[in-house]
Protein backbone atom coordinates (compact mmCIF):
# COMPACT_ATOMS: atom_id res chain seq x y z
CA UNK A 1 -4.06 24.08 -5.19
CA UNK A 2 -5.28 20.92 -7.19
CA UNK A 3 -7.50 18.40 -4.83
CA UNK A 4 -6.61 14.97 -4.91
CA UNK A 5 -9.35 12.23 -3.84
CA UNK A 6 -7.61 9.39 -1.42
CA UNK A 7 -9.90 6.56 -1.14
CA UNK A 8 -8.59 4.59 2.30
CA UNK A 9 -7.11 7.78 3.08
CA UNK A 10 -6.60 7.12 6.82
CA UNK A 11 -5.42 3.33 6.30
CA UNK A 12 -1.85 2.75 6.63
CA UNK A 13 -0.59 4.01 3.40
CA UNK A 14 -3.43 6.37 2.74
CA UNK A 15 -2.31 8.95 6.02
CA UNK A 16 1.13 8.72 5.14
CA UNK A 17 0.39 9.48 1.50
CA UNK A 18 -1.73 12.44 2.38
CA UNK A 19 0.93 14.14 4.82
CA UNK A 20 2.98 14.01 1.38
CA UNK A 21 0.12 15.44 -0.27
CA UNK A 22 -0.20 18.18 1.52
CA UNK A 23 2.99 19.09 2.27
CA UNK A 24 3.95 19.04 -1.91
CA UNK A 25 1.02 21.45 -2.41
CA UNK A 26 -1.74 19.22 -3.28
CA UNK A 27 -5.05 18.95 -1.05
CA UNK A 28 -5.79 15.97 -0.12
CA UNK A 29 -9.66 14.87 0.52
CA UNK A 30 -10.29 11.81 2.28
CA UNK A 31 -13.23 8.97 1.76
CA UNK A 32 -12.31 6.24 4.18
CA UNK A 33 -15.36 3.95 5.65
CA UNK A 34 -12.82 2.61 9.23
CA UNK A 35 -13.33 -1.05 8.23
CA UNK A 36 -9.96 -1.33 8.32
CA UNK A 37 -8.89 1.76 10.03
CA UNK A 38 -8.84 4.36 13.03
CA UNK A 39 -10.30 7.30 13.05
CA UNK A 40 -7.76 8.81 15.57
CA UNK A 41 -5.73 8.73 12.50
CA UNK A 42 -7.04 12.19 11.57
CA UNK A 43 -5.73 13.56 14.74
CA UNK A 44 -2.09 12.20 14.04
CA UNK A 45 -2.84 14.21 10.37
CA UNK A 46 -3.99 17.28 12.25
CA UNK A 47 -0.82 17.36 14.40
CA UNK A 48 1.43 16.67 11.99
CA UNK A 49 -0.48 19.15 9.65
CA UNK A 50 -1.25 22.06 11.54
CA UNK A 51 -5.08 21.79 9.91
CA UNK A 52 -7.91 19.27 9.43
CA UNK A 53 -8.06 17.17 6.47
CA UNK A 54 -11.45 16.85 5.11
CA UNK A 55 -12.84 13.05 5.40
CA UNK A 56 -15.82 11.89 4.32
CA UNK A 57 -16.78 8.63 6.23
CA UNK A 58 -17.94 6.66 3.01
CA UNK A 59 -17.93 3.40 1.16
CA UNK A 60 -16.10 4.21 -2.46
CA UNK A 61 -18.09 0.86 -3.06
CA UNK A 62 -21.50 2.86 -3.00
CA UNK A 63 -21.78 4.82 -6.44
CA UNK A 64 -24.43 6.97 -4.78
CA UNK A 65 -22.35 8.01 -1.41
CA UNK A 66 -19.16 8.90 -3.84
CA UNK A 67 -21.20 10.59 -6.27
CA UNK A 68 -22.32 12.54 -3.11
CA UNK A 69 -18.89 13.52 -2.01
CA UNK A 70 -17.58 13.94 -5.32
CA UNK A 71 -20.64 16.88 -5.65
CA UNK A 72 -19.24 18.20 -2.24
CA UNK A 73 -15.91 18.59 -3.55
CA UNK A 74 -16.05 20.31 -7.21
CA UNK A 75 -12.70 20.13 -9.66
CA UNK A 76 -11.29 17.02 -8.17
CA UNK A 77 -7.99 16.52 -10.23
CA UNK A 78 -7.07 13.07 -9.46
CA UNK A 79 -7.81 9.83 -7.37
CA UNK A 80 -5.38 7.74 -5.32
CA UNK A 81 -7.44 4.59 -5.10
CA UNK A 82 -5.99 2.78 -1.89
CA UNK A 83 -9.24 1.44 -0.44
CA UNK A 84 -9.57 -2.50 -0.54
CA UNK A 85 -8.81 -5.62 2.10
CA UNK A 86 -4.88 -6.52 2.15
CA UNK A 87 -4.39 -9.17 4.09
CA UNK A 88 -3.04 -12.80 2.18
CA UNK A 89 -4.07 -14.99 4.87
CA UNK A 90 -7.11 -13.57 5.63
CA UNK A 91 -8.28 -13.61 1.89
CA UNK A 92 -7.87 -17.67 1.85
CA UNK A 93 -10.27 -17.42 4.27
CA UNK A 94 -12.45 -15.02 3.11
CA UNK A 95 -12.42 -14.50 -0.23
CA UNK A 96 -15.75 -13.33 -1.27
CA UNK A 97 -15.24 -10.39 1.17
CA UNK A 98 -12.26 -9.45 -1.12
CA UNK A 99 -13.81 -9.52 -4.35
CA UNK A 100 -16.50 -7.85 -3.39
CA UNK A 101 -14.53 -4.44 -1.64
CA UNK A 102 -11.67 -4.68 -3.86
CA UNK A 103 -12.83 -5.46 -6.91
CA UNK A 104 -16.35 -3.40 -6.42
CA UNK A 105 -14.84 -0.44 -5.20
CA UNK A 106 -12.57 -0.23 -8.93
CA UNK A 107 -15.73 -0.50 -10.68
CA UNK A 108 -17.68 2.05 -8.80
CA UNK A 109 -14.88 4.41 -8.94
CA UNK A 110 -14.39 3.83 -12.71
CA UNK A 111 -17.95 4.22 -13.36
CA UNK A 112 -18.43 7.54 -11.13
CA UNK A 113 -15.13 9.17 -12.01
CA UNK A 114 -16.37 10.55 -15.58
CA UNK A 115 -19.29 11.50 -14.47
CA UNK A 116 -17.50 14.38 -13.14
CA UNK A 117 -14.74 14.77 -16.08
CA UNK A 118 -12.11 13.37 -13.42
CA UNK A 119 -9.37 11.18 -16.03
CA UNK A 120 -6.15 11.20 -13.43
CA UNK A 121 -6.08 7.52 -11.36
CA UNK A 122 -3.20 6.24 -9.40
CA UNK A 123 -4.36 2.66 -8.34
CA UNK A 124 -2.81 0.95 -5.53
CA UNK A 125 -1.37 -2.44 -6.90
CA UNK A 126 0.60 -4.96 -5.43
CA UNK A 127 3.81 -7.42 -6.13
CA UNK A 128 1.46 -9.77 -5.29
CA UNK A 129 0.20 -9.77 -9.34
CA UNK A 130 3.28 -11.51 -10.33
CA UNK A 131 2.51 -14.68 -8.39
CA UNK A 132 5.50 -17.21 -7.55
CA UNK A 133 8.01 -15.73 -9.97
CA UNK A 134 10.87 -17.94 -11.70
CA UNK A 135 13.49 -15.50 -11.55
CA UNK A 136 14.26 -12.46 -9.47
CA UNK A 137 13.98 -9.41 -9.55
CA UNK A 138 10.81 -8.88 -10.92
CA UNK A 139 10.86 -6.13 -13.31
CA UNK A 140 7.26 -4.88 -14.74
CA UNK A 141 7.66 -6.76 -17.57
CA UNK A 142 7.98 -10.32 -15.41
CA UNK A 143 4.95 -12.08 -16.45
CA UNK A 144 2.10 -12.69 -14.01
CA UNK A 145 1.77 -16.09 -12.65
CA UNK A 146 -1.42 -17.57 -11.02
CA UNK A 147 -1.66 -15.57 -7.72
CA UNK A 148 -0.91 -17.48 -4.83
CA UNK A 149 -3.66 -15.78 -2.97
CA UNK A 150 -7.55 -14.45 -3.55
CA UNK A 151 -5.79 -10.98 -2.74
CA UNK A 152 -3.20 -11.15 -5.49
CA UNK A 153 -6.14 -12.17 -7.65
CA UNK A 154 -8.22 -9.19 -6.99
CA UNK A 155 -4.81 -7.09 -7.64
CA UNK A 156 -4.39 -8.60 -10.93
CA UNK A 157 -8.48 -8.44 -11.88
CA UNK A 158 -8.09 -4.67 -10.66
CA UNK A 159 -4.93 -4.11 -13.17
CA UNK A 160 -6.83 -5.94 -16.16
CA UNK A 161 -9.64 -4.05 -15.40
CA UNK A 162 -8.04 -0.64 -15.54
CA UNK A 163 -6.45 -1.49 -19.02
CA UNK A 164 -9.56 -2.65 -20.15
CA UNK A 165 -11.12 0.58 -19.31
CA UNK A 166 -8.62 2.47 -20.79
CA UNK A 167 -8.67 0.91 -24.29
CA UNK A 168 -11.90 1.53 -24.53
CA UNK A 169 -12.40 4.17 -27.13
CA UNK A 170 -14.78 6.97 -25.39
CA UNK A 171 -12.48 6.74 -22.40
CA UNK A 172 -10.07 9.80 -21.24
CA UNK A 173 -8.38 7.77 -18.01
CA UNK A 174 -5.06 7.74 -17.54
CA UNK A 175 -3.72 5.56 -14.78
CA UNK A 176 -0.43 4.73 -12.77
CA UNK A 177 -0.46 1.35 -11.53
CA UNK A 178 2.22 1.33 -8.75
CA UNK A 179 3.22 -2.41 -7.47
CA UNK A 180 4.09 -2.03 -3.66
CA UNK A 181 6.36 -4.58 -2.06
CA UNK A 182 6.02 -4.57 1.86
CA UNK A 183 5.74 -1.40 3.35
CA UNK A 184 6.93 -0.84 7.40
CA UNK A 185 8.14 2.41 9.55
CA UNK A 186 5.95 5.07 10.51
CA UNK A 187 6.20 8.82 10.37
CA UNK A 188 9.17 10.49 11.90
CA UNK A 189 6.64 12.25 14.04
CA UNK A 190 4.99 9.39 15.53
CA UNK A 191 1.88 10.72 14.96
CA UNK A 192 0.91 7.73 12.17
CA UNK A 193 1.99 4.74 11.85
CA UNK A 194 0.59 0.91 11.19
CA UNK A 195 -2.43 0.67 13.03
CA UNK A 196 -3.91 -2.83 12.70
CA UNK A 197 -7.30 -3.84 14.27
CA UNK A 198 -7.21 -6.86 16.14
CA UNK A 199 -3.78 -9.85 15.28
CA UNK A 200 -1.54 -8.06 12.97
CA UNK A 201 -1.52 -9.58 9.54
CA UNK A 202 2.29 -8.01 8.69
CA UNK A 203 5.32 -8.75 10.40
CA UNK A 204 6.36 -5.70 11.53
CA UNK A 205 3.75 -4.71 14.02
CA UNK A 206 3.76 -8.19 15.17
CA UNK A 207 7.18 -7.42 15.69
CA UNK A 208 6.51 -4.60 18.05
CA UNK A 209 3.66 -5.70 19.31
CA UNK A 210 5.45 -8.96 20.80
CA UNK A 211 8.48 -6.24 22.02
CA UNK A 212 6.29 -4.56 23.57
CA UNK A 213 4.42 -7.26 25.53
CA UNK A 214 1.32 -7.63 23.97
CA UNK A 215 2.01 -10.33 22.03
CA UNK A 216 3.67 -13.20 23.66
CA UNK A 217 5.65 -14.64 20.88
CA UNK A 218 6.00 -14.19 17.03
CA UNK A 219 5.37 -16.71 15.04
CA UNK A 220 7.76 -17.32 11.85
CA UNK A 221 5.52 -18.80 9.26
CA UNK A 222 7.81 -21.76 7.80
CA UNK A 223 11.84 -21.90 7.77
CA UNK A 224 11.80 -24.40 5.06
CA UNK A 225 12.12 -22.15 1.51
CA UNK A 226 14.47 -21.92 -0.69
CA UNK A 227 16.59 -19.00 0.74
CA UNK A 228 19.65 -18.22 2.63
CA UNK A 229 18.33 -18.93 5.97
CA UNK A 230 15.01 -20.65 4.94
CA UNK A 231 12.33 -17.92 5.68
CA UNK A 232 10.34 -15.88 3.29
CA UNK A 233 12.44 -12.89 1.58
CA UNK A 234 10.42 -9.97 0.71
CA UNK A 235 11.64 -6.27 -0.25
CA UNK A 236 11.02 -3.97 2.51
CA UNK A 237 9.81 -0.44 1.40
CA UNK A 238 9.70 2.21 4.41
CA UNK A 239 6.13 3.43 3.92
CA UNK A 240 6.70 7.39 4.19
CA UNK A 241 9.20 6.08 0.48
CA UNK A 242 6.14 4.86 -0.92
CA UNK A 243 4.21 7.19 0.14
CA UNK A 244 6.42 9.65 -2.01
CA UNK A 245 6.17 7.33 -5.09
CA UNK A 246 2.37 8.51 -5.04
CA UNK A 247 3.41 12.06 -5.50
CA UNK A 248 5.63 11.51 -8.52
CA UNK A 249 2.62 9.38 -9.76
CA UNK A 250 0.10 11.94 -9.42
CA UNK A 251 2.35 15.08 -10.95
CA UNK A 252 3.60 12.70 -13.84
CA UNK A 253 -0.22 12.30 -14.42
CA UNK A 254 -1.52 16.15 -13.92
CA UNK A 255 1.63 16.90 -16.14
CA UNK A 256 0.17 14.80 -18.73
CA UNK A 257 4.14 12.79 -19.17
CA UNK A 258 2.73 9.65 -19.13
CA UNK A 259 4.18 7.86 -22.42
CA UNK A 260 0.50 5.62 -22.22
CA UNK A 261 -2.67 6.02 -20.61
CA UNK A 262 -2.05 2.85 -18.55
CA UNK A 263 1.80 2.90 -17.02
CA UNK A 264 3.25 0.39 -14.23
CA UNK A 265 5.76 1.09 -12.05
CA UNK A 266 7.33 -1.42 -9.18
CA UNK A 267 7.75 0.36 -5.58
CA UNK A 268 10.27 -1.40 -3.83
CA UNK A 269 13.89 -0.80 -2.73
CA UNK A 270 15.36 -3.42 -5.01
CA UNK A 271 17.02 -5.54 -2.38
CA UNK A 272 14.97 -8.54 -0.42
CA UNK A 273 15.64 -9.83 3.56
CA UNK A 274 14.29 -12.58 5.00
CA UNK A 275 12.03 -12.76 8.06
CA UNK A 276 15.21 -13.71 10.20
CA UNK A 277 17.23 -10.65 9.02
CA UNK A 278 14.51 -8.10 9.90
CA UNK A 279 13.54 -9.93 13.23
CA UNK A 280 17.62 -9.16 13.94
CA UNK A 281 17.73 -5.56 12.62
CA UNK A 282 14.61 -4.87 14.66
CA UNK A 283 16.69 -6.47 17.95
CA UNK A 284 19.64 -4.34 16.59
CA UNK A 285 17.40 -1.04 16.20
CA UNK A 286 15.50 -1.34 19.11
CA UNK A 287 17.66 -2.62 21.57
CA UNK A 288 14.95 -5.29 22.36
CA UNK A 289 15.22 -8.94 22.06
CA UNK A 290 12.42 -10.69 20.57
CA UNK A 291 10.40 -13.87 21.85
CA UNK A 292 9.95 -15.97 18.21
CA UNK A 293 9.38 -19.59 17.28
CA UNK A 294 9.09 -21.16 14.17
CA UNK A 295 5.68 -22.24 13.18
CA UNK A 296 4.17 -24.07 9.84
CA UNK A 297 4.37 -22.32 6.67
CA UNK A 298 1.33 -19.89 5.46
CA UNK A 299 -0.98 -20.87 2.95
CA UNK A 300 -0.61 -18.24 0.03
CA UNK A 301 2.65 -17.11 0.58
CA UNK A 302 5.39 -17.26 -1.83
CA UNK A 303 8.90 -17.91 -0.70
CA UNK A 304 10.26 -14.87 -1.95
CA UNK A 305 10.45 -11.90 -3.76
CA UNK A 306 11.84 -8.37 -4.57
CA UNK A 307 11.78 -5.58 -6.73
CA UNK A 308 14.02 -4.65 -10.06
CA UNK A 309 13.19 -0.97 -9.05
CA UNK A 310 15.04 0.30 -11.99
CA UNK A 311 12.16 1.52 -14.03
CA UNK A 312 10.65 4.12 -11.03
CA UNK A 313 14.49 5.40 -10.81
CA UNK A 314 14.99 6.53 -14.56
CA UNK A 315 11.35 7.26 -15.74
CA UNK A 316 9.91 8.60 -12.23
CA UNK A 317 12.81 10.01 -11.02
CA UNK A 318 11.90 8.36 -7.76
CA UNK A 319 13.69 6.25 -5.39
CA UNK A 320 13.91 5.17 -2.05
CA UNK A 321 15.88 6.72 0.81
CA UNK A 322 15.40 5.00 4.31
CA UNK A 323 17.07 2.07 5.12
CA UNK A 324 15.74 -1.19 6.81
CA UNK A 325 17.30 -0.07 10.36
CA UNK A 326 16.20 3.39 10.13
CA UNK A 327 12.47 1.99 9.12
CA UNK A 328 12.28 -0.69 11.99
CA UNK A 329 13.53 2.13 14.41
CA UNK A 330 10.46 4.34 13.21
CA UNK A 331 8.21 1.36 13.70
CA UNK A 332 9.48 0.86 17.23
CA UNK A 333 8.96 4.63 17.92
CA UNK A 334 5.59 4.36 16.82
CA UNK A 335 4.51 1.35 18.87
CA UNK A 336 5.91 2.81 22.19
CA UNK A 337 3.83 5.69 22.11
CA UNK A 338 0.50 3.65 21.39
């Protein structure tokens, strides 16, 4: 059974990408610090499991704690490097925080992982790197624009910085850089789902967190943009979807298929919906009708993108299943039993 490292292994993305793990055959060790996370979350994985998963309550951006972990657990076969801040508004306002966990915590991991002959990375990337594209889709080969946002920034730094690494010549990494759009659902089981601390950055658990009373409104950040009903469009990727993407990743990798030692893939669906369409299909999937109001536009957001998700579908074989309904109604099922 090859182990697989998942830094931020009980964020978000991280739990639903180890329940894939483990249920493909892999074992999954987690290193997850709860700055940005729950650690009730490993109860939902035990549930849903049927056995623990081994976390070790780290900082990946201490070389000396992951060297630590990394002598715990001998023959680690590959990373999944999810750990870092995520949040666009909250990186206007804090940007040194970012750069310091998301960019330190690449370079620590870089440095550590060949200390232990460990080559296999799938990094955690976001559409973010591409900026405020001229023309969509973006494919992988859309050029990157400015970012838009001290996040995006540390996503592109984080991708440079990878294919730096990699051309170096006494380096044996190989890494998949998977581009996320915006995930949302939860597990079917309701066991994990998005668990924010504190306001909800993302839309969807403010979504269910005003339907379910605790908010008392959502607010629509601008209905101004260019497109079809004037709020942001973004491609909406149910998370247990992406979650799968990292499993294609990782085999592709241990399988050594990878045409280059640095690949990029775009996670999306391949279709974008605007704030007002999901607020409806949540109404429509729920049953609930929402409190909203339209409020001033965001600083850092772009007005819209979405994924050409061609590439993933004919050289990863992968693509996504679960449609926008289906993931809102999994979101909703999560929230009620919070």
């Amino acid at each position: 059974m090859k182990k697989i490292l998942v830094t931020g292994g009980a964020g978000y993305i991280g739990s639903h990408t180890v329940v894939e793990l483990a249920q493909a055959g892999y074992e999954p060790v987690i290193i997850d610090n709860f700055s940005n996370s729950r650690e009730s979350v490993l109860d939902g994985l035990k549930a849903i499991l049927g056995h623990e998963v081994r976390c070790y309550d780290v900082n990946c951006a201490n070389a000396d704690a992951l060297r630590w972990v990394l002598k715990q657990e001998k023959d680690i076969a590959g990373v999944i490097h999810f750990a870092a801040f995520k949040a666009v508004g909250e990186s206007v306002q804090k940007p040194l925080a970012y750069f310091q966990n998301n960019v330190g915590s690449l370079l620590t991991l870089l440095q550590v992982m060949p200390e232990f002959g460990i080559e296999n990375l799938v990094f955690s990337s976001s559409c973010t790197v591409y900026g405020n594209p001229d023309a969509l889709p973006v494919t992988e080969a859309t050029p990157t624009k400015p970012a838009t946002s001290p996040y995006g920034r540390t996503k592109q730094m984080c991708e440079d910085i990878v294919h730096d690494v990699a051309g170096a010549s006494s380096n044996q990494l190989r890494t998949i850089l998977l581009r996320y759009f915006n995930p949302i659902g939860a597990h079917e089981s309701a066991k994990i789902g998005e668990l924010p601390l504190g306001t909800p950055n993302n839309l969807v658990p403010f979504i269910t967190q005003t339907a379910a009373g605790i908010r008392e409104k959502l607010t629509i950040f601008g209905n101004d943009y260019d497109t079809p009903d004037g709020t942001n469009v973004r491609d909406y990727i149910h998370v247990v979807d992406l979650a799968r993407a990292h499993i294609v990743a990782v085999q592709r990798l241990l399988d050594r298929k990878a045409a280059d030692t640095v690949e990029t893939f775009n996670v999306g669906t391949g279709h974008g919906n605007t704030v007002l369409e999901v607020v409806q299909a949540f109404e429509k999937a729920s049953g609930q009708q929402l409190n909203y109001a339209i409020g001033p536009r965001r600083p850092g957001d772009v007005p819209a993108i979405y994924a050409d998700a061609t590439k993933a579908e004919t050289v990863l074989g992968f693509k996504t299943t679960t449609s926008l309904l289906d993931s809102l109604a999994s979101a909703w099922k999560w929230q009620q039993t919070l």
